[in-house]
Every structure is written in structure tokens, then in C-alpha cells.
PDB file of N, CA and C in Angstrom:
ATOM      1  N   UNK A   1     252.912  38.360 -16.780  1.00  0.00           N
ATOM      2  CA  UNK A   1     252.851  37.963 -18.175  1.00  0.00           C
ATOM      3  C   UNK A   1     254.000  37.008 -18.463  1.00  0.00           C
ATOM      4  N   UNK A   2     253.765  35.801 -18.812  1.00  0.00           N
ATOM      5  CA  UNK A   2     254.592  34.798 -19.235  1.00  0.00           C
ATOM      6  C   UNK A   2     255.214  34.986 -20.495  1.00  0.00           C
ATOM      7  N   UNK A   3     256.632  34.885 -21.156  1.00  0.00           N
ATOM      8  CA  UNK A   3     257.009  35.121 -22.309  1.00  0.00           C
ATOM      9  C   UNK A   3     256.421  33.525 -23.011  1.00  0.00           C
ATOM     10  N   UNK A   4     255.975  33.422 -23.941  1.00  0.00           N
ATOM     11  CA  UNK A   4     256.086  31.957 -24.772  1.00  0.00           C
ATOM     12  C   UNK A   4     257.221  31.806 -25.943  1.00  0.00           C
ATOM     13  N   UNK A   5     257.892  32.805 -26.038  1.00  0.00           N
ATOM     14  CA  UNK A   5     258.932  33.037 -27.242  1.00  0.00           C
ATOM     15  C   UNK A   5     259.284  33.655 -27.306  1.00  0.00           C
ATOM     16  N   UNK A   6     260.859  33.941 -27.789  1.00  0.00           N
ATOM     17  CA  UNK A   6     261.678  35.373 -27.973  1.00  0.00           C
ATOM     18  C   UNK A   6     260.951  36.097 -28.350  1.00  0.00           C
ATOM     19  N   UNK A   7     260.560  35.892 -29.644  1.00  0.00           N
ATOM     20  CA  UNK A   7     259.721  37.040 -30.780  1.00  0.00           C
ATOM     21  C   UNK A   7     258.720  37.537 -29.800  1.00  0.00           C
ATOM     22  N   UNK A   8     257.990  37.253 -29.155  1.00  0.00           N
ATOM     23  CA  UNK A   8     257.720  38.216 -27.777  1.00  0.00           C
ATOM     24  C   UNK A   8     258.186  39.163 -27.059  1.00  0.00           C
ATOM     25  N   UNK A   9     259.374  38.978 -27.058  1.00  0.00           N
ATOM     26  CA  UNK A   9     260.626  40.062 -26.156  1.00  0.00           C
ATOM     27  C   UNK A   9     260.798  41.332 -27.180  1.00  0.00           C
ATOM     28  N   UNK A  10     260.260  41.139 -28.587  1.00  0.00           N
ATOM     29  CA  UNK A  10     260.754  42.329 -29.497  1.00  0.00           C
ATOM     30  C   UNK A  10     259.172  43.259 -29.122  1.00  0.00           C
ATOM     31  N   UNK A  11     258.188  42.267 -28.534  1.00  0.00           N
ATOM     32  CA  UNK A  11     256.633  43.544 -28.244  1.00  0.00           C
ATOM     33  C   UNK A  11     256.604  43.767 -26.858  1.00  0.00           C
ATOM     34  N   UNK A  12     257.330  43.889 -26.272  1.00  0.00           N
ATOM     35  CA  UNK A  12     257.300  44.121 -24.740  1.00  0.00           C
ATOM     36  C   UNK A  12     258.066  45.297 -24.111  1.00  0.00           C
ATOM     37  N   UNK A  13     257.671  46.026 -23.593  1.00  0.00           N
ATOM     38  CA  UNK A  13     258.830  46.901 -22.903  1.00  0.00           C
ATOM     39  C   UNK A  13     259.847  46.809 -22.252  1.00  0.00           C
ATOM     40  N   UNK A  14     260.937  47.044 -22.288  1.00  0.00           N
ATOM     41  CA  UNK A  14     261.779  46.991 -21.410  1.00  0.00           C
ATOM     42  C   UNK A  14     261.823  46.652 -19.889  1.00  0.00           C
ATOM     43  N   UNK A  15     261.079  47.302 -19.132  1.00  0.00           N
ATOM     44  CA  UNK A  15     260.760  46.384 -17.923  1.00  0.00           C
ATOM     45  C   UNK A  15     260.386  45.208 -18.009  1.00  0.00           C
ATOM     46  N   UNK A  16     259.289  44.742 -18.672  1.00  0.00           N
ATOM     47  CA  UNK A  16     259.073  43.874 -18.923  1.00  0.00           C
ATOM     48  C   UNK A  16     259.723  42.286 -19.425  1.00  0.00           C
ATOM     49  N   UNK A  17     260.349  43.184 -20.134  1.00  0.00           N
ATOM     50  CA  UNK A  17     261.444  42.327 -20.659  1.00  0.00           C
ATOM     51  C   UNK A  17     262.406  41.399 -19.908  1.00  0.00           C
ATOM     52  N   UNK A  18     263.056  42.572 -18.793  1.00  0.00           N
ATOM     53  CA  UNK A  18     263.880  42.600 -18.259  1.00  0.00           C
ATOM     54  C   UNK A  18     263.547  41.760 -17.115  1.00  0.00           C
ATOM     55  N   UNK A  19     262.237  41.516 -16.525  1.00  0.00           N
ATOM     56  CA  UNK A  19     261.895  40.938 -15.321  1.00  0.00           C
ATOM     57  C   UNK A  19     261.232  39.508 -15.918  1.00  0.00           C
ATOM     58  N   UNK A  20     260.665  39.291 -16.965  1.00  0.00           N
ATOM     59  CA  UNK A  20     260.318  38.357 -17.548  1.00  0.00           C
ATOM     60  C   UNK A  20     261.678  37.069 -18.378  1.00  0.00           C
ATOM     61  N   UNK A  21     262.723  38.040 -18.768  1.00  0.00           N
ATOM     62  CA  UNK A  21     263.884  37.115 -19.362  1.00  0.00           C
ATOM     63  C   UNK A  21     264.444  36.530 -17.978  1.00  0.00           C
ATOM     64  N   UNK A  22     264.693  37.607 -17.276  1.00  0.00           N
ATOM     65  CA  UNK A  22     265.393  36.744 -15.604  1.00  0.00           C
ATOM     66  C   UNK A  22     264.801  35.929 -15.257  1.00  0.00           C
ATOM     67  N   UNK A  23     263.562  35.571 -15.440  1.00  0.00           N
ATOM     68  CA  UNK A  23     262.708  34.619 -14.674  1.00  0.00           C
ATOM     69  C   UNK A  23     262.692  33.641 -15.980  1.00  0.00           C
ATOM     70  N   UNK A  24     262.835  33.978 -17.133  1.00  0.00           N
ATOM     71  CA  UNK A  24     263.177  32.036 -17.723  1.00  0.00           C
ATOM     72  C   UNK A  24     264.931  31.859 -18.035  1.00  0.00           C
ATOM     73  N   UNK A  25     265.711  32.857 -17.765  1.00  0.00           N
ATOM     74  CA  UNK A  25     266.942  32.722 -17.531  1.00  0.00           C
ATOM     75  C   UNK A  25     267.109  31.370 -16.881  1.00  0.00           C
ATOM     76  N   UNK A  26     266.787  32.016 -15.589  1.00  0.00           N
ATOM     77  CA  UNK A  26     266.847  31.448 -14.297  1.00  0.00           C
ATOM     78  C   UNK A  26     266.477  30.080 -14.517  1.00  0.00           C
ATOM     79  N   UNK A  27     265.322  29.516 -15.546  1.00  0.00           N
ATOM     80  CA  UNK A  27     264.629  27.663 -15.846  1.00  0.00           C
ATOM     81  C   UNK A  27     265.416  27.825 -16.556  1.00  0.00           C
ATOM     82  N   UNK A  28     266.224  28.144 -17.128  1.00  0.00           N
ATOM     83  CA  UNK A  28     267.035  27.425 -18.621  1.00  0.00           C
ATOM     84  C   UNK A  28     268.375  27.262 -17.917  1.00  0.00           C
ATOM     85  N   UNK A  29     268.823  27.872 -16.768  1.00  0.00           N
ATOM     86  CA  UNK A  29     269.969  27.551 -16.288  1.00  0.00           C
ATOM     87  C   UNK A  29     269.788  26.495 -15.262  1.00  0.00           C
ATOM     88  N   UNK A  30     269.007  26.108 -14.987  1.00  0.00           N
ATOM     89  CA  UNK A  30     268.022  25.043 -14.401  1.00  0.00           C
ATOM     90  C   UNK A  30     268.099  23.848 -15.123  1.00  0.00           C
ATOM     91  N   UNK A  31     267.787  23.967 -16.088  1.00  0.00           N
ATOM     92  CA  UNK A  31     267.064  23.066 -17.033  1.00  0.00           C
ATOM     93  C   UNK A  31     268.688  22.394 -17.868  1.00  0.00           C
ATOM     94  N   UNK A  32     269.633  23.349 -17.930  1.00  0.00           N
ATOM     95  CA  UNK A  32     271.070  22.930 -18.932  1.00  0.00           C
ATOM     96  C   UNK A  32     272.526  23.912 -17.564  1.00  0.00           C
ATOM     97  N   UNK A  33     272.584  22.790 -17.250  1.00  0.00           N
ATOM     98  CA  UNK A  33     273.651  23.553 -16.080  1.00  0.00           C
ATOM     99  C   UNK A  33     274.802  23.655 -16.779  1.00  0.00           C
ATOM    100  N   UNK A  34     275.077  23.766 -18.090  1.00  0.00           N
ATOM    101  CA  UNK A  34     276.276  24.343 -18.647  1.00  0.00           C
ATOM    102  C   UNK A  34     275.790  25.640 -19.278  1.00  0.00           C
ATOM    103  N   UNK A  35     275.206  26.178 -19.018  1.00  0.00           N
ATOM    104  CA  UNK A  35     275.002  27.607 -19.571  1.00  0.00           C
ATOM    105  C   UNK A  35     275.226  28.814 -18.596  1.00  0.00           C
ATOM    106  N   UNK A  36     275.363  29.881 -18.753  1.00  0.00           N
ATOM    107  CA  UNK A  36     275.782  30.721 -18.092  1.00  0.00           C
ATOM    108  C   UNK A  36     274.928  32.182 -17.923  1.00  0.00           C
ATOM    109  N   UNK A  37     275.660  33.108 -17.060  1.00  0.00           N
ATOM    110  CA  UNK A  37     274.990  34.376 -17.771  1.00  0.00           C
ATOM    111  C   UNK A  37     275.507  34.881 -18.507  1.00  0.00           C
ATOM    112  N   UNK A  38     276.646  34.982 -19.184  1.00  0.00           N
ATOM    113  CA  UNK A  38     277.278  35.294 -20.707  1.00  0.00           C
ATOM    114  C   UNK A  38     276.479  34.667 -21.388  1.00  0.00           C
ATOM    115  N   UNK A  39     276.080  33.365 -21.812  1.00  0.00           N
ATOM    116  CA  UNK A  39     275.386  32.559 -23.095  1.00  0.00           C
ATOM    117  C   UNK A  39     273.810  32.903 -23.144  1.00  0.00           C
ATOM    118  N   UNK A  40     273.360  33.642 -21.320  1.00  0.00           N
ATOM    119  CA  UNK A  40     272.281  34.219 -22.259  1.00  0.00           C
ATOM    120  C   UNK A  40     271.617  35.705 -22.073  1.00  0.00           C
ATOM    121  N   UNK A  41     272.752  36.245 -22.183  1.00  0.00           N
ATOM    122  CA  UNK A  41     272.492  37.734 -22.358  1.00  0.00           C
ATOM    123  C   UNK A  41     271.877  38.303 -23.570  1.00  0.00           C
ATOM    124  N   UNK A  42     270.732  38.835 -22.769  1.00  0.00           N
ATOM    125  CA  UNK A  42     269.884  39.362 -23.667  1.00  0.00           C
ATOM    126  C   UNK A  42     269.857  40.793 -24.380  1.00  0.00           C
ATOM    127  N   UNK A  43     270.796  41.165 -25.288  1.00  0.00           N
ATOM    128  CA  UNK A  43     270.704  42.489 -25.428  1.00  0.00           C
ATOM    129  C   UNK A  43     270.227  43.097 -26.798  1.00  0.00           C
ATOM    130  N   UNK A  44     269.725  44.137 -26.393  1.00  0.00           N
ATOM    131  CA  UNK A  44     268.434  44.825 -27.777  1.00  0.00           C
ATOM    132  C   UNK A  44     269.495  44.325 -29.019  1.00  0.00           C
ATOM    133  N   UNK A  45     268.544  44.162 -30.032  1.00  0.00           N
ATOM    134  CA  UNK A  45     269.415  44.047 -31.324  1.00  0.00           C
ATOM    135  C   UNK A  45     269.963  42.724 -31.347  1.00  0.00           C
ATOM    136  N   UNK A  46     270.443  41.868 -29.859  1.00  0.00           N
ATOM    137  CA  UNK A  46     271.813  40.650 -30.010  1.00  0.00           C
ATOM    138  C   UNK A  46     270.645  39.512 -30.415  1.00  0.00           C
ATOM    139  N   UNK A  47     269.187  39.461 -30.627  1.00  0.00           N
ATOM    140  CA  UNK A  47     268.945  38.255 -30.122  1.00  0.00           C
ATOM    141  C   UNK A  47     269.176  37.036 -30.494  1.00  0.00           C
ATOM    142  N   UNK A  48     269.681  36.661 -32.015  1.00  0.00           N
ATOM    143  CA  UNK A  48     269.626  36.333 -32.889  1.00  0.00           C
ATOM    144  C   UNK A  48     271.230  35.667 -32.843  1.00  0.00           C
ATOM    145  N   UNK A  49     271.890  36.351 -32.325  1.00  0.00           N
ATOM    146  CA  UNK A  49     273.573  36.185 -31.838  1.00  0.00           C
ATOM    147  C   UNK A  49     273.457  35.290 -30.898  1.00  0.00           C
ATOM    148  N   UNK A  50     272.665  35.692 -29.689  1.00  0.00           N
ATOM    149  CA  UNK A  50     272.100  34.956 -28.255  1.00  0.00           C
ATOM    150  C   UNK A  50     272.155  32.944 -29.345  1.00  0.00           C
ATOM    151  N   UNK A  51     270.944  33.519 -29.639  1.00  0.00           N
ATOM    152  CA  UNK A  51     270.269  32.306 -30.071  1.00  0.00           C
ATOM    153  C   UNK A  51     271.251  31.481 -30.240  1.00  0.00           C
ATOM    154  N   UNK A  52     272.074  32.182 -31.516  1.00  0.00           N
ATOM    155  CA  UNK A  52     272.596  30.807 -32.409  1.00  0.00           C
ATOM    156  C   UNK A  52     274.516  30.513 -31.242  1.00  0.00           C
ATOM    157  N   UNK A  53     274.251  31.255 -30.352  1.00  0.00           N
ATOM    158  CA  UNK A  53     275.152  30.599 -29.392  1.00  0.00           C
ATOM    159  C   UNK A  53     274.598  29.812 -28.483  1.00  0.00           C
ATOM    160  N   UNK A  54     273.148  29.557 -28.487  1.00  0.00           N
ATOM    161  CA  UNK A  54     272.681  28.585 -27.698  1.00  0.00           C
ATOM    162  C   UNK A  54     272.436  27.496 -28.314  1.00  0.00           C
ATOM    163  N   UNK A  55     272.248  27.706 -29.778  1.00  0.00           N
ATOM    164  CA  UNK A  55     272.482  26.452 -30.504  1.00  0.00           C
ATOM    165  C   UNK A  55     273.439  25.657 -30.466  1.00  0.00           C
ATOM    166  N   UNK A  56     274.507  26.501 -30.940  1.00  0.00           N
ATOM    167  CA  UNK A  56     276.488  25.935 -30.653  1.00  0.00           C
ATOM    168  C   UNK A  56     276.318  25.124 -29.161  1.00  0.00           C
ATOM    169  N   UNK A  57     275.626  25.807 -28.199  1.00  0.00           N
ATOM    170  CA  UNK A  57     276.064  25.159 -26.888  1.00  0.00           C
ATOM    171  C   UNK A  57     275.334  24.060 -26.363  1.00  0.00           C
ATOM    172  N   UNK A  58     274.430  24.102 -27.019  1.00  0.00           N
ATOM    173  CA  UNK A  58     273.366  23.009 -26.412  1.00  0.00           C
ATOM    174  C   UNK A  58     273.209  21.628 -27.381  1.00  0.00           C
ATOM    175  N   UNK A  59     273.414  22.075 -28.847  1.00  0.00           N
ATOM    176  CA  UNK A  59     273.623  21.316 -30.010  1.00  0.00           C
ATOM    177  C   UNK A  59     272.085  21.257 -30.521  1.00  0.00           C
ATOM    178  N   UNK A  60     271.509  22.118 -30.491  1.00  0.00           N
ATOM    179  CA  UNK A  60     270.375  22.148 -30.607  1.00  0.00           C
ATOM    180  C   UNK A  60     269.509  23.031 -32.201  1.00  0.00           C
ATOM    181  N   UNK A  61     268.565  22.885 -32.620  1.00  0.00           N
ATOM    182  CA  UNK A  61     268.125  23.770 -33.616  1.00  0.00           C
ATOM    183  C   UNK A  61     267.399  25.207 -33.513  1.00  0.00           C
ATOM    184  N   UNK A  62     267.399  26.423 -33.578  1.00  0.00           N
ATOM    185  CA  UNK A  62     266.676  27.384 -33.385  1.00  0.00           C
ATOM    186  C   UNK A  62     265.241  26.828 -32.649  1.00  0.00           C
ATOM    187  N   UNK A  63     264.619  26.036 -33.988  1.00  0.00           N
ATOM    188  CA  UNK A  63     263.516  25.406 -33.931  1.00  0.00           C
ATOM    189  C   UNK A  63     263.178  24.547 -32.463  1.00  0.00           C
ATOM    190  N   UNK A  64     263.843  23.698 -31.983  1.00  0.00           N
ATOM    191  CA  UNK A  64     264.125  23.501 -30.831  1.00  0.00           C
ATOM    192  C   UNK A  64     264.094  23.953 -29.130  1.00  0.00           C
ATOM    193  N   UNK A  65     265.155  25.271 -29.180  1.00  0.00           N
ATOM    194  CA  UNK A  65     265.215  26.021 -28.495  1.00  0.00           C
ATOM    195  C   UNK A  65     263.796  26.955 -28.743  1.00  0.00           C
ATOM    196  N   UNK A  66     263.445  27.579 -29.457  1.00  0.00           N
ATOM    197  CA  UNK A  66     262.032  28.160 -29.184  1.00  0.00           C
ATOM    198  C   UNK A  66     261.297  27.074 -28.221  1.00  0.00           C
ATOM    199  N   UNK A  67     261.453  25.979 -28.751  1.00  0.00           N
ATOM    200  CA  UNK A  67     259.878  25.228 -28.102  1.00  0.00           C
ATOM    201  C   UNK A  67     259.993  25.197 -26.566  1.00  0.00           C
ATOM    202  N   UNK A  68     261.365  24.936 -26.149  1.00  0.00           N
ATOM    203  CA  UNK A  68     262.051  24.673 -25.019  1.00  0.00           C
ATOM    204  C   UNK A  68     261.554  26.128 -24.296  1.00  0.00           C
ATOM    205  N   UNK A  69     261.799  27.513 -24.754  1.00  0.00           N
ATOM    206  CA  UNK A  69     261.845  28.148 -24.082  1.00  0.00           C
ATOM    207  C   UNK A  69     260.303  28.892 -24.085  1.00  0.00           C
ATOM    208  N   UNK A  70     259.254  28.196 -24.685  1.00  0.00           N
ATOM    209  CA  UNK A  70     257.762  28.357 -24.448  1.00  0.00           C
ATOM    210  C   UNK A  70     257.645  27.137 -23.469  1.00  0.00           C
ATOM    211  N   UNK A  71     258.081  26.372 -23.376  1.00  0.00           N
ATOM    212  CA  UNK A  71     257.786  25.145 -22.484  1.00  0.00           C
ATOM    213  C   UNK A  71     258.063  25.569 -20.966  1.00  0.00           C
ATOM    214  N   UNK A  72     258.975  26.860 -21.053  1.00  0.00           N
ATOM    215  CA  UNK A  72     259.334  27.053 -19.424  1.00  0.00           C
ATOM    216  C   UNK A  72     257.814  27.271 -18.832  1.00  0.00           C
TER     217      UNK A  72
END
């Protein structure tokens, strides 16, 4: 199962989650080689924190980053 968007990660189980975020981790650290695994730790409740530090880092809009990370 492919994620197309965070708001996906809030209907998924935990395994799921967990094996599905590593695998677009993995294209987004690909895709922006200044990011890390601190900038995108995914944790219950943070996502929203996540996000808007990927905004700060990338210079990017929420709006943006969603599309980017359905595009993986």
C-alpha cells in the first residue's frame, strides 16, 4: 500500500505506517540531500511539528510538500 499523503498515516496502523514512512523517507532523502533522520521523524501526535520543520528546511509550503510527498 502506497501512502499518497500524511493524512493517510493518521488511518493506517502502525506497522503499516512504520514500513510505508521508511520507504518514502528514504525518496525524500533522495530527492533533498539536506534532510535528515531527525527532520523526518515521524512520531504519533508530532506530525504537524514534522511538517512545518520541513517547511523551515526546504522553504517550502505545507501545500507543496503534500504534493511532493504523493508524487513519491
Amino acid at each position: 500500500m502506497k501512502i499518497h499523503s500524511l493524512q493517510k498515516l493518521n488511518k493506517m496502523n502502525k506497522t503499516e505506517v512504520k514500513g510505508n514512512w521508511n520507504e518514502q523517507k528514504g525518496k525524500l532523502k533522495q530527492k533533498f540531500a539536506v534532510l535528515t533522520d531527525d527532520d523526518l521523524m515521524f512520531a504519533e501526535g508530532k506530525k504537524e511539528e514534522m511538517l512545518g520543520k520541513l517547511q523551515i528546511k526546504l522553504g517550502k509550503s505545507k501545500e507543496e510538500l503534500q504534493k511532493i510527498i504523493e508524487a513519491l
